[in-house]
Protein backbone atom coordinates (compact mmCIF):
# COMPACT_ATOMS: atom_id res chain seq x y z
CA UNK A 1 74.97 204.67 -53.37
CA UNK A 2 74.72 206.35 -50.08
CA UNK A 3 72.71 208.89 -48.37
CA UNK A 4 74.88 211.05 -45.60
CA UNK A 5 74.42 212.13 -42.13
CA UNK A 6 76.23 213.02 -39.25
CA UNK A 7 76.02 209.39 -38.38
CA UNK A 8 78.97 207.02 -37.62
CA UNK A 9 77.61 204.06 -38.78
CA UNK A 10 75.66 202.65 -41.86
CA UNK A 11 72.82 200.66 -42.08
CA UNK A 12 72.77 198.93 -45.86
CA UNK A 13 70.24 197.55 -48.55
CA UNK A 14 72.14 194.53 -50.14
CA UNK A 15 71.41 192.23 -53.18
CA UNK A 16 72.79 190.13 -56.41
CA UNK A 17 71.92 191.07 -59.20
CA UNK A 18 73.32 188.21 -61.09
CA UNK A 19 72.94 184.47 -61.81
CA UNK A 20 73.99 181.77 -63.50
CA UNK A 21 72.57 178.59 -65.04
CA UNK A 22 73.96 175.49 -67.81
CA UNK A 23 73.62 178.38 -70.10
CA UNK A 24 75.38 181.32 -69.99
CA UNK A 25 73.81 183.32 -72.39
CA UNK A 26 70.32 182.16 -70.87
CA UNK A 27 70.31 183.61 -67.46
CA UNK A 28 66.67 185.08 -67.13
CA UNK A 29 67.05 184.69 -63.12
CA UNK A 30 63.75 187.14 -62.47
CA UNK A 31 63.43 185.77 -59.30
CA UNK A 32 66.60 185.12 -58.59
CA UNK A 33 68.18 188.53 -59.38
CA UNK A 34 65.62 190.54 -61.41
CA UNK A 35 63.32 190.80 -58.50
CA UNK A 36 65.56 191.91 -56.24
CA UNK A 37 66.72 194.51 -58.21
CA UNK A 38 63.38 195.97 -59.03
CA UNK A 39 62.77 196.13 -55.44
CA UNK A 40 65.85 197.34 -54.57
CA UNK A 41 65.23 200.52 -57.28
CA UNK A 42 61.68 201.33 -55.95
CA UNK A 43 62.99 201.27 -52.18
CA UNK A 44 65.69 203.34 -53.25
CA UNK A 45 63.28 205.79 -54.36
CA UNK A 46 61.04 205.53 -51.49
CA UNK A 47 64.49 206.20 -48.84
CA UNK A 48 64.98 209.23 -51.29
CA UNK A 49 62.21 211.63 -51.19
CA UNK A 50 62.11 210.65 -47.54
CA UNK A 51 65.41 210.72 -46.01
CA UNK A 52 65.40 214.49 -45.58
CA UNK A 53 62.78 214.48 -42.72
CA UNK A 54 65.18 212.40 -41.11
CA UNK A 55 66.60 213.72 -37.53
CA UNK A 56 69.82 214.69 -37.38
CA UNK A 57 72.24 212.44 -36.06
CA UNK A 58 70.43 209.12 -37.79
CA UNK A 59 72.69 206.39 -39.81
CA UNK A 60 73.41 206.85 -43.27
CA UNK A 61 71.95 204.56 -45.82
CA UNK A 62 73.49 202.94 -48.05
CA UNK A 63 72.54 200.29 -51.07
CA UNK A 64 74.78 197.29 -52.29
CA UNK A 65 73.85 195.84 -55.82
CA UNK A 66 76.93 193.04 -55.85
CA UNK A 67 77.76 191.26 -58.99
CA UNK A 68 79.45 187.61 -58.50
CA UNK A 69 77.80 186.76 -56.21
CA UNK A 70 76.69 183.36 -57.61
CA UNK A 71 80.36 182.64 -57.24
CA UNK A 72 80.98 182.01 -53.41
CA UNK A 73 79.68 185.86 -53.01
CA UNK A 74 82.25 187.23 -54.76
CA UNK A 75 81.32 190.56 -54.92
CA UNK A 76 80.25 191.28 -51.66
CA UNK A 77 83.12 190.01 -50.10
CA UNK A 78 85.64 192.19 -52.05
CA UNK A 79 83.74 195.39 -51.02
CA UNK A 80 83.26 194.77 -47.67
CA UNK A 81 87.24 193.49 -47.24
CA UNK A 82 87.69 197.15 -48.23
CA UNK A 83 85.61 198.76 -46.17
CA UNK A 84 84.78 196.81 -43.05
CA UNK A 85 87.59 194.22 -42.23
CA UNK A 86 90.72 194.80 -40.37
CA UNK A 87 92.83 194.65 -43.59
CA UNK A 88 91.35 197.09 -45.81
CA UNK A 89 92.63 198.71 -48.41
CA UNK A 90 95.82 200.55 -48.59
CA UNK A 91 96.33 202.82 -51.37
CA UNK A 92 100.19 202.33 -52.51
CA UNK A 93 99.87 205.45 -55.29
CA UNK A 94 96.68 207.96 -54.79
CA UNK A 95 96.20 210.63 -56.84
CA UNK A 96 93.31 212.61 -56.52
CA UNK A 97 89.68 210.29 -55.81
CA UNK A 98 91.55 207.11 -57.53
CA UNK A 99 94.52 204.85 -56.35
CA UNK A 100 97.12 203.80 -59.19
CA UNK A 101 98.18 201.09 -56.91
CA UNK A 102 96.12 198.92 -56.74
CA UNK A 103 93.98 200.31 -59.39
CA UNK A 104 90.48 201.86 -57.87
CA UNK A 105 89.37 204.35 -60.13
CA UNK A 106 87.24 205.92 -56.99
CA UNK A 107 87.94 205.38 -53.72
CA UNK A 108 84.76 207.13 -52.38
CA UNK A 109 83.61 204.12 -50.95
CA UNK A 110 86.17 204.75 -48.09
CA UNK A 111 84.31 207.35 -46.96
CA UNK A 112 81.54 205.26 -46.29
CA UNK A 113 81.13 204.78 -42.37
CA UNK A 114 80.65 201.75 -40.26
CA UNK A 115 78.18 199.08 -41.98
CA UNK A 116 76.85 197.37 -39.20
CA UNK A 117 73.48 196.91 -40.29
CA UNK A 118 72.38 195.23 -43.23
CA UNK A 119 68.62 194.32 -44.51
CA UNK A 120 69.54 191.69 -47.72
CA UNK A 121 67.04 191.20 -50.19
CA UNK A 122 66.61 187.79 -51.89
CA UNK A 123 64.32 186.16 -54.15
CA UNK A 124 61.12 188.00 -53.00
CA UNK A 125 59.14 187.58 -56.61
CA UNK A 126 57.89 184.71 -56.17
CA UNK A 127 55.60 183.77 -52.95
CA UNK A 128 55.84 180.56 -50.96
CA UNK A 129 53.13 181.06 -48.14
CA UNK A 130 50.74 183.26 -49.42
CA UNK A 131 50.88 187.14 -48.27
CA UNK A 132 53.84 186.13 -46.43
CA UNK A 133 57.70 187.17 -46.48
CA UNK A 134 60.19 185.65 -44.08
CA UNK A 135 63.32 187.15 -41.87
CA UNK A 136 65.62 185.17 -41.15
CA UNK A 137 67.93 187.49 -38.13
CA UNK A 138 70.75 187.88 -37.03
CA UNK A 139 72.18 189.40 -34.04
CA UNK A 140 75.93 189.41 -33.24
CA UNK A 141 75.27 190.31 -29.14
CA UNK A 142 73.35 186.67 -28.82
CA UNK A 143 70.31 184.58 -29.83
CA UNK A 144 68.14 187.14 -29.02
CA UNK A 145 66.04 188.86 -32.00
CA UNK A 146 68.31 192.23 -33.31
CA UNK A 147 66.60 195.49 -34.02
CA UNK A 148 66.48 195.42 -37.65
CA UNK A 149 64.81 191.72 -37.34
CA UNK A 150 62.29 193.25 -34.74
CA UNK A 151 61.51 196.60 -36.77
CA UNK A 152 61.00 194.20 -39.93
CA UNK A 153 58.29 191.72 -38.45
CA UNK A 154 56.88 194.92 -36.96
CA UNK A 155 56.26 196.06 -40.33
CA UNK A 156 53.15 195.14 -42.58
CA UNK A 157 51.35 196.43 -45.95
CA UNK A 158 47.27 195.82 -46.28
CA UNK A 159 48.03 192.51 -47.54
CA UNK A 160 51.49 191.37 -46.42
CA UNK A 161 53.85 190.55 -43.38
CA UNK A 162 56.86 189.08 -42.09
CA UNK A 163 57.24 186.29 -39.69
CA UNK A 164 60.93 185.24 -38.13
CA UNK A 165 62.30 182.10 -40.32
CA UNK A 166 61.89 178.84 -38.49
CA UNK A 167 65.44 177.80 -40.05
CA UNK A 168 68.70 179.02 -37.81
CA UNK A 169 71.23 178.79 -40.36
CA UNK A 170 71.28 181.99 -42.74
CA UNK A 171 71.05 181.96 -46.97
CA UNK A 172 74.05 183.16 -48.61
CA UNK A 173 73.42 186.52 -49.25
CA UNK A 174 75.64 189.89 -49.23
CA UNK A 175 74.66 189.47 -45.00
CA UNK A 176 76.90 186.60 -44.79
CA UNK A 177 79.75 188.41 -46.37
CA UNK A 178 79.32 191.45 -43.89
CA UNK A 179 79.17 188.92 -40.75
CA UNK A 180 82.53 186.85 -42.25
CA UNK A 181 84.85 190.35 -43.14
CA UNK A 182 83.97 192.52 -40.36
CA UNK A 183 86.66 193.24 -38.18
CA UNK A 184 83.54 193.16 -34.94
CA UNK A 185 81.31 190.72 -36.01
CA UNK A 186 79.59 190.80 -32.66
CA UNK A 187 78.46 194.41 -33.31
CA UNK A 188 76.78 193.29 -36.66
CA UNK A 189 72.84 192.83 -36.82
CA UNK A 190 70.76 191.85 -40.29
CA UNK A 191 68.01 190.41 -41.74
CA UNK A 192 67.59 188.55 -45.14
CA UNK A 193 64.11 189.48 -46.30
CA UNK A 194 63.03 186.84 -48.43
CA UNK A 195 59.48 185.14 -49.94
CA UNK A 196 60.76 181.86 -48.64
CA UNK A 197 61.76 179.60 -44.93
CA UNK A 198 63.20 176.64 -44.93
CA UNK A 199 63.91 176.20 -48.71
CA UNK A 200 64.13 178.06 -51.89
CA UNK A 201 60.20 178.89 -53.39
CA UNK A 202 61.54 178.57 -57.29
CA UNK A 203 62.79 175.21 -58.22
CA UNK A 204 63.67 176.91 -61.61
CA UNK A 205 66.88 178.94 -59.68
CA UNK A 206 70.02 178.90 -61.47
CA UNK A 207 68.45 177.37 -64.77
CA UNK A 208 66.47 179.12 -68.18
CA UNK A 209 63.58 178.72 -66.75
CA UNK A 210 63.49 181.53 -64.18
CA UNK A 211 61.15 183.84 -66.22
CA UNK A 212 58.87 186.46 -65.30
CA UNK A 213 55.74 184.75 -65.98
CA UNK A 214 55.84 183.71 -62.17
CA UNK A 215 56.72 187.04 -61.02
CA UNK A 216 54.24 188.40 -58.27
CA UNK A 217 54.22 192.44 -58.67
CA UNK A 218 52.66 193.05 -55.68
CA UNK A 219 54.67 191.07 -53.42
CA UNK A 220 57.51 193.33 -55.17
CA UNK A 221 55.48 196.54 -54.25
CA UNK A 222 55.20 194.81 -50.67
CA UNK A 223 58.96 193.82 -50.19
CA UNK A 224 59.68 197.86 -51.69
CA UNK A 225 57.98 199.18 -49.31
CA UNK A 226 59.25 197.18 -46.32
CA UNK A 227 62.67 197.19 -47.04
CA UNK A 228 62.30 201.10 -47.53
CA UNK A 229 61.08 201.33 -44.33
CA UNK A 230 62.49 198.91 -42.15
CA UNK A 231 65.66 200.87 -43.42
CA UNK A 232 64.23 204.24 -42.48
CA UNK A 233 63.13 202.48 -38.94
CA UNK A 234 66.38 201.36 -38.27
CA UNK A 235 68.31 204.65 -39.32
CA UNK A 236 66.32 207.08 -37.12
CA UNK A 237 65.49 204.55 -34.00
CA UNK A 238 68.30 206.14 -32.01
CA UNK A 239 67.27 209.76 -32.24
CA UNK A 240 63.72 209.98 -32.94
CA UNK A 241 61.82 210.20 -29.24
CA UNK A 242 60.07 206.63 -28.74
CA UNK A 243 63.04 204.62 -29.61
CA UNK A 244 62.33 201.85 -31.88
CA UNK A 245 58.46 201.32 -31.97
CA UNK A 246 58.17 205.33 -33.02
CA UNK A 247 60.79 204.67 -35.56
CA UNK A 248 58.51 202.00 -36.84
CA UNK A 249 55.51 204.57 -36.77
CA UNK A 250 57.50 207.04 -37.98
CA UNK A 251 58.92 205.27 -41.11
CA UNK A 252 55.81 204.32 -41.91
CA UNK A 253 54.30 207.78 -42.26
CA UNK A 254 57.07 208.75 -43.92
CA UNK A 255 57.26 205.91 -46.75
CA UNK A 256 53.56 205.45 -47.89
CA UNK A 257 52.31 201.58 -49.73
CA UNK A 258 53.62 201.05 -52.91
CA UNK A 259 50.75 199.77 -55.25
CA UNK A 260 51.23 197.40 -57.87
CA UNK A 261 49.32 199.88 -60.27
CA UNK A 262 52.97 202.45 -59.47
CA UNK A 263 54.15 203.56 -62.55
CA UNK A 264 58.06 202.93 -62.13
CA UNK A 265 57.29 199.61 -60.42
CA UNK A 266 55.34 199.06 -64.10
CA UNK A 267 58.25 200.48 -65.71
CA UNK A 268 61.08 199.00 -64.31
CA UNK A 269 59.68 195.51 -64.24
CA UNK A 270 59.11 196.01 -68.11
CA UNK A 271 62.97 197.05 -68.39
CA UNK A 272 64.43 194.51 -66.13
CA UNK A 273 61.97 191.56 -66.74
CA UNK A 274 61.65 191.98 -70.09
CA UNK A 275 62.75 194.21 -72.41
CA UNK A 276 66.62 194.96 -71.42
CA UNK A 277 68.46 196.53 -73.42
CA UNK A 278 65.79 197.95 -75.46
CA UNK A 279 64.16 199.39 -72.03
CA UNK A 280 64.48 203.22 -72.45
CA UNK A 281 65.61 203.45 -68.67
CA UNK A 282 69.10 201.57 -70.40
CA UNK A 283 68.93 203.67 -73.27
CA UNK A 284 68.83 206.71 -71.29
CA UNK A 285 71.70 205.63 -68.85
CA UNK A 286 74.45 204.37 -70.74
CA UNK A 287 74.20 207.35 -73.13
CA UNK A 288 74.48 209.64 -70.09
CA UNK A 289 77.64 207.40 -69.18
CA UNK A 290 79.07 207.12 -72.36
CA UNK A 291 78.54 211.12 -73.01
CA UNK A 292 80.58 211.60 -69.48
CA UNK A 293 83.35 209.21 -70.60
CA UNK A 294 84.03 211.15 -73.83
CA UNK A 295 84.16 214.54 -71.40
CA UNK A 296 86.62 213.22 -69.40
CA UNK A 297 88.98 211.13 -71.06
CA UNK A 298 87.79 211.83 -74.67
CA UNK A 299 87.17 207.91 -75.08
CA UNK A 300 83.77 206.17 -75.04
CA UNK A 301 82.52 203.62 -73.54
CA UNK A 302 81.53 199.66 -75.11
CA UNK A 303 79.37 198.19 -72.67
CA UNK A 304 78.86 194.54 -72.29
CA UNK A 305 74.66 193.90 -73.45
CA UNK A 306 72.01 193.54 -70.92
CA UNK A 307 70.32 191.63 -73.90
CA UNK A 308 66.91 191.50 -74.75
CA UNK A 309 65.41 189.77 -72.77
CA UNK A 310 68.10 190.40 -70.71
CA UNK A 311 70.67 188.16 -69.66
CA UNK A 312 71.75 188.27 -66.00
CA UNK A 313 75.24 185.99 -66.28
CA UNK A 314 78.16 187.61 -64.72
CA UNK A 315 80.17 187.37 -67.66
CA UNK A 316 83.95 187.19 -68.38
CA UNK A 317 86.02 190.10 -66.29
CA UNK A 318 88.29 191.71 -69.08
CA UNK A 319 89.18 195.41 -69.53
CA UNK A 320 86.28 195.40 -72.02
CA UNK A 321 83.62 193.83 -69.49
CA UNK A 322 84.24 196.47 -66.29
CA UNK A 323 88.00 195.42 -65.06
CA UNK A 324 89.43 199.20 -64.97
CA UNK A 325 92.55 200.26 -66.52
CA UNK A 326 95.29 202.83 -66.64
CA UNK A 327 96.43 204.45 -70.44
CA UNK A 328 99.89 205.98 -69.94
CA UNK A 329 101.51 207.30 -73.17
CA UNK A 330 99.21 204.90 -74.78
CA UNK A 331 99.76 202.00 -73.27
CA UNK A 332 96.74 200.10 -71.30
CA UNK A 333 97.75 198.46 -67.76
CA UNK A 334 95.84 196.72 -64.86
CA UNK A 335 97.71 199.88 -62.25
CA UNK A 336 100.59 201.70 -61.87
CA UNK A 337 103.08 202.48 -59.41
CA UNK A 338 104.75 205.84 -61.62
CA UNK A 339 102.13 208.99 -60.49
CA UNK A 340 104.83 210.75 -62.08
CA UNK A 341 104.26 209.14 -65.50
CA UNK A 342 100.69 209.80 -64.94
CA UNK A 343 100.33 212.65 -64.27
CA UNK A 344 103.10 214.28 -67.07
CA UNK A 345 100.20 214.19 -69.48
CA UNK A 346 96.61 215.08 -69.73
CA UNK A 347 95.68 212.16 -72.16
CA UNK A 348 96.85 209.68 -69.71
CA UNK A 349 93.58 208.47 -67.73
CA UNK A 350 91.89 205.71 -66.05
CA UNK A 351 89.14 203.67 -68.17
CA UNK A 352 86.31 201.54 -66.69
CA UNK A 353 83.89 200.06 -69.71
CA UNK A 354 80.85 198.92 -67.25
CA UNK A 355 78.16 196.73 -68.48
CA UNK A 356 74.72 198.10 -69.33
CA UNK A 357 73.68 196.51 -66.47
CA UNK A 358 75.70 198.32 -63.88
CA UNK A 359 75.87 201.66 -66.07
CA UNK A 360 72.03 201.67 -65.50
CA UNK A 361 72.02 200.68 -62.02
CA UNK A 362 74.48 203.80 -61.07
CA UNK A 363 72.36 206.26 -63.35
CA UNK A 364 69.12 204.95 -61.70
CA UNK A 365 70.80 205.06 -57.65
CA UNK A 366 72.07 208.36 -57.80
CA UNK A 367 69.33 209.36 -59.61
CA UNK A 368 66.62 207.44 -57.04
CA UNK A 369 68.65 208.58 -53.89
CA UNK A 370 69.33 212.13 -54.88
CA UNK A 371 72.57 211.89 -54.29
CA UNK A 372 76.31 209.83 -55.96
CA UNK A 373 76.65 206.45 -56.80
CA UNK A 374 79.92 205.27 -57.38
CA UNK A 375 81.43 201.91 -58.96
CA UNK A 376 83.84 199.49 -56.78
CA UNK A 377 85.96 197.29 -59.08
CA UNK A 378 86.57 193.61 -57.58
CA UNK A 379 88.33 190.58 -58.21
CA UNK A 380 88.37 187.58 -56.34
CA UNK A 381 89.79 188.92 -52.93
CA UNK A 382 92.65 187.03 -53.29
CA UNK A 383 93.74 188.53 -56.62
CA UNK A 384 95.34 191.90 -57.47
CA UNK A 385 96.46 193.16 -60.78
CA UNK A 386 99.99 193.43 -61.28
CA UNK A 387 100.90 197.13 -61.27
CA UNK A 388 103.12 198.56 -64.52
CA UNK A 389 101.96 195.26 -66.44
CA UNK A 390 99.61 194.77 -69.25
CA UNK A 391 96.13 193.66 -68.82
CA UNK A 392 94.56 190.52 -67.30
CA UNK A 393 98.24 189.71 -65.51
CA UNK A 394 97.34 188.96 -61.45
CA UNK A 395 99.26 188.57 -58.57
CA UNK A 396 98.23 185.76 -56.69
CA UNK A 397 98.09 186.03 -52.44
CA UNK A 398 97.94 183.60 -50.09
CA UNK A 399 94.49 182.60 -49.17
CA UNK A 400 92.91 178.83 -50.08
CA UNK A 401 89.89 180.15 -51.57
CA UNK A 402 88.82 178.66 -55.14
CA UNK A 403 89.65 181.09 -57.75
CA UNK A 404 86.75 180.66 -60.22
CA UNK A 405 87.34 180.71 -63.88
CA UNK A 406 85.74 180.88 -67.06
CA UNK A 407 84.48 177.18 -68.21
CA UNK A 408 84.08 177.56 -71.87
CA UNK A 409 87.97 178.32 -72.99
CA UNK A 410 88.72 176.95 -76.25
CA UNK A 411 91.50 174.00 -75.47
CA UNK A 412 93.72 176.23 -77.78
CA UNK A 413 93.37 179.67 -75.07
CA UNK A 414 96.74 178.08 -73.18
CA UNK A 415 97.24 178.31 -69.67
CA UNK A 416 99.85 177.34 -67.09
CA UNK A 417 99.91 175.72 -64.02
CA UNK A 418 101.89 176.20 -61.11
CA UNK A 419 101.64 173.33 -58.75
CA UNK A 420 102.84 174.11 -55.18
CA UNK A 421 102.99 170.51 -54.37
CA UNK A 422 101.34 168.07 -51.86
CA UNK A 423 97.87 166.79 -52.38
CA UNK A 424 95.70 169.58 -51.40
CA UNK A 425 93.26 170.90 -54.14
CA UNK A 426 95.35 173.45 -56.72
CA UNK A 427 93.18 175.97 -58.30
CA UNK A 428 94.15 178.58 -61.28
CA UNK A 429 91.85 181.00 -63.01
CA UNK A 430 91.55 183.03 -66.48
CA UNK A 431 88.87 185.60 -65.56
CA UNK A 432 87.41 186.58 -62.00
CA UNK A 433 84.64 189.78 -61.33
CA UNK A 434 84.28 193.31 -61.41
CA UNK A 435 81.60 194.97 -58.80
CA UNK A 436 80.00 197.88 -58.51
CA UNK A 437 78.90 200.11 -55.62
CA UNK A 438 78.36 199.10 -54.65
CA UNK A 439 78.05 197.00 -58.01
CA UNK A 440 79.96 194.31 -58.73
CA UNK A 441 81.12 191.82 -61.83
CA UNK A 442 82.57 188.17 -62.81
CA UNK A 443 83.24 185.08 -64.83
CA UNK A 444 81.88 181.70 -64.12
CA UNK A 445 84.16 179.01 -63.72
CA UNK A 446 86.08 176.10 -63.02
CA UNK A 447 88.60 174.50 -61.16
CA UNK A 448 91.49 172.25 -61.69
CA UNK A 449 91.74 169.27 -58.43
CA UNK A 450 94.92 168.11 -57.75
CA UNK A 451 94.17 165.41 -60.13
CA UNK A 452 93.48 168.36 -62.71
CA UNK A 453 90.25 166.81 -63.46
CA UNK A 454 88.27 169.43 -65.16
CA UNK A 455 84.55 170.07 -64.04
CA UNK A 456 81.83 171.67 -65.54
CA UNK A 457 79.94 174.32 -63.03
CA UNK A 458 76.18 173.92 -63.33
């Protein structure tokens, strides 16, 4: 979800919000997703009762919530192949705001401009050095500390601030992604804003035991109200008279302190820490979703459970867990190259069942932001679905990336396997990710080594 100015480039809030652990269907992760998301939501809020006073001619702003990202960033790299890279999407068969060919049910996110700047938010919930978040920079012109890095350690609550990481090597975060697709990586600045340096605070990542009970509200509040205005900062620093240190000043004004005591803070860490898919805040968005889906294609729509408490695993990509899907005279597909088939009937349409988790997370952005939020569907970036073919059927490219795969397949499921010879590592898959916008989805996995030895992800 974006805001829009006359701006040519776009500076971008980025997070996960998913995990993964031995269990699949426990996946608490409230540091390691939950947090961020909460954050995420209340900065988004923040951005949106202030971006108005902005100055015309400041960047747009922009917030990434990437699914699959547990899964070599999944996600975030499909979106920002699309939008940043040299190769980005072509649209074979457009008709109207979606592409047939390959199948994007809205290809708003084209409109998007330059992402350039990115602040990523990572596991912020729980606090290493006490009152203290880290950035860890970085600056695609040289070693010297960007703008966004500078505005952030500028920054401070009554009780919080940010000091540069002493490590040089960045986390894996949506940041990564941006620096790896973009087709001018030395024009690319970010910062990961995290509650930890040189190694992860929560020795409980990636298992069951990544519960709330840990959870520091106000360092949420804190890392809210930084990222909101660090974002701000950075969007009007080239227009506002001052330059950067007024931005700072500026944003500031602008955004006041979140307090731990703010209602929606209380709320959504109820909803998203706790209560799930009982939290009225779900309630209220996928009925919204599901009353749109049935007023446009007549259909409704069966959404994959946030559980409760929720359940942050990626889950299995299928057209019932947020892969979208053409129905021409009746017939489901993963795309279609025959517009004319399409469009001979009004009951033909394009289906997207979203999880609860990403139906809420587009009702809450657009609502936060005052303005659209829009869903990107995304596979592993090496995988397309075959146009004029039923479901789950993939062309496979080139590229020597491991295609993850669900691990838990009954021996009975059936699968083949296609070895192109020599002894480099072969790898197949079953069921990648969906993503949405910026919000994105996936399956867990496995691979098969040339030895088709079959490991167990942890």
């Amino acid at each position: 979800s974006s805001s829009s100015s006359s701006s040519s480039s776009t500076v971008m809030i980025a997070l996960k919000i998913d995990s993964t652990s031995f269990f699949h269907d426990l996946v608490p992760a409230a540091n390691d997703a939950a947090a961020s998301i909460v954050t995420a939501l209340l900065a988004s809020r923040e951005i949106g009762r202030a971006i108005s006073a902005a100055p015309s001619g400041s960047k747009n702003i922009a917030v990434g919530m990437f699914q699959g990202e547990s899964y070599d960033s999944m996600g975030s790299l499909k979106f920002l192949k699309n939008t940043v890279s040299s190769s980005k999407l072509s649209c074979e068969k457009q008709v109207g705001d979606a592409c047939l060919s390959p199948l994007y049910p809205d290809l708003s996110f084209q409109n998007l401009t330059d992402i350039n700047t990115m602040i990523a938010i990572d596991q912020v919930g729980i606090i290493q050095e006490e009152n203290k978040f880290f950035s860890h920079g970085y600056n695609g012109e040289g070693d010297s500390t960007s703008q966004i890095d500078y505005i952030l350690q500028s920054l401070t609550t009554n009780n919080f601030s940010v000091q540069g990481s002493s490590q040089d090597n960045l986390p894996t975060t949506p940041l990564t992604s941006l620096i790896s697709t973009h087709s001018n990586p030395d024009s690319v600045t970010g910062v990961v804003l995290s509650a930890y340096d040189s190694g992860y605070t929560d020795p409980n990542r990636y298992t069951r035991f990544d519960t709330y009970e840990k959870i520091n509200l106000e360092a949420i509040a804190a890392a809210a109200t930084l990222a909101a205005r660090a974002a701000l900062a950075d969007a009007v620093s080239s227009v506002i008279e001052g330059g950067v240190d007024a931005a700072v000043s500026w944003a500031e004004a602008q955004i006041p302190e979140i307090s731990v005591d703010d209602d929606l803070l209380v709320e959504l860490s109820t909803c998203f820490f706790e209560s799930g898919s009982q939290c009225a805040l779900v309630k209220t968005s996928v009925a919204s979703a599901t009353a749109d889906a049935i007023d446009a294609t007549g259909y409704s729509i069966y959404s994959a459970g946030l559980g409760s408490p929720p359940n942050y695993y990626v889950g299995v990509y299928s057209s019932f867990y947020s892969q979208p899907y053409v129905v021409v005279d009746g017939r489901a597909m993963g795309g279609t190259e025959d517009v004319e088939a399409f469009e001979s009937s009004s009951s033909n349409f394009i289906g997207l069942q979203a999880s609860e988790l990403e139906l809420t997370l587009k009702y809450l952005l657009a609502s936060y932001l005052n303005t659209t939020a829009h869903f990107h569907p995304a596979v592993d970036t090496d995988l397309t679905p075959e146009s004029d073919a039923n479901l789950d059927m993939w062309v496979v490219g080139d590229g020597d990336t491991p295609l993850w795969t669900e691990p838990n397949w009954d021996s009975e499921v059936g699968l083949a396997v296609f070895n192109a010879g020599g002894s480099e590592v072969n790898t197949i898959f079953l069921d990648v990710i969906s993503i949405l916008i910026f919000l994105a989805t996936l399956a867990g996995g496995f691979k098969y080594a040339s030895k088709w030895k079959r490991e167990k992800l942890l």
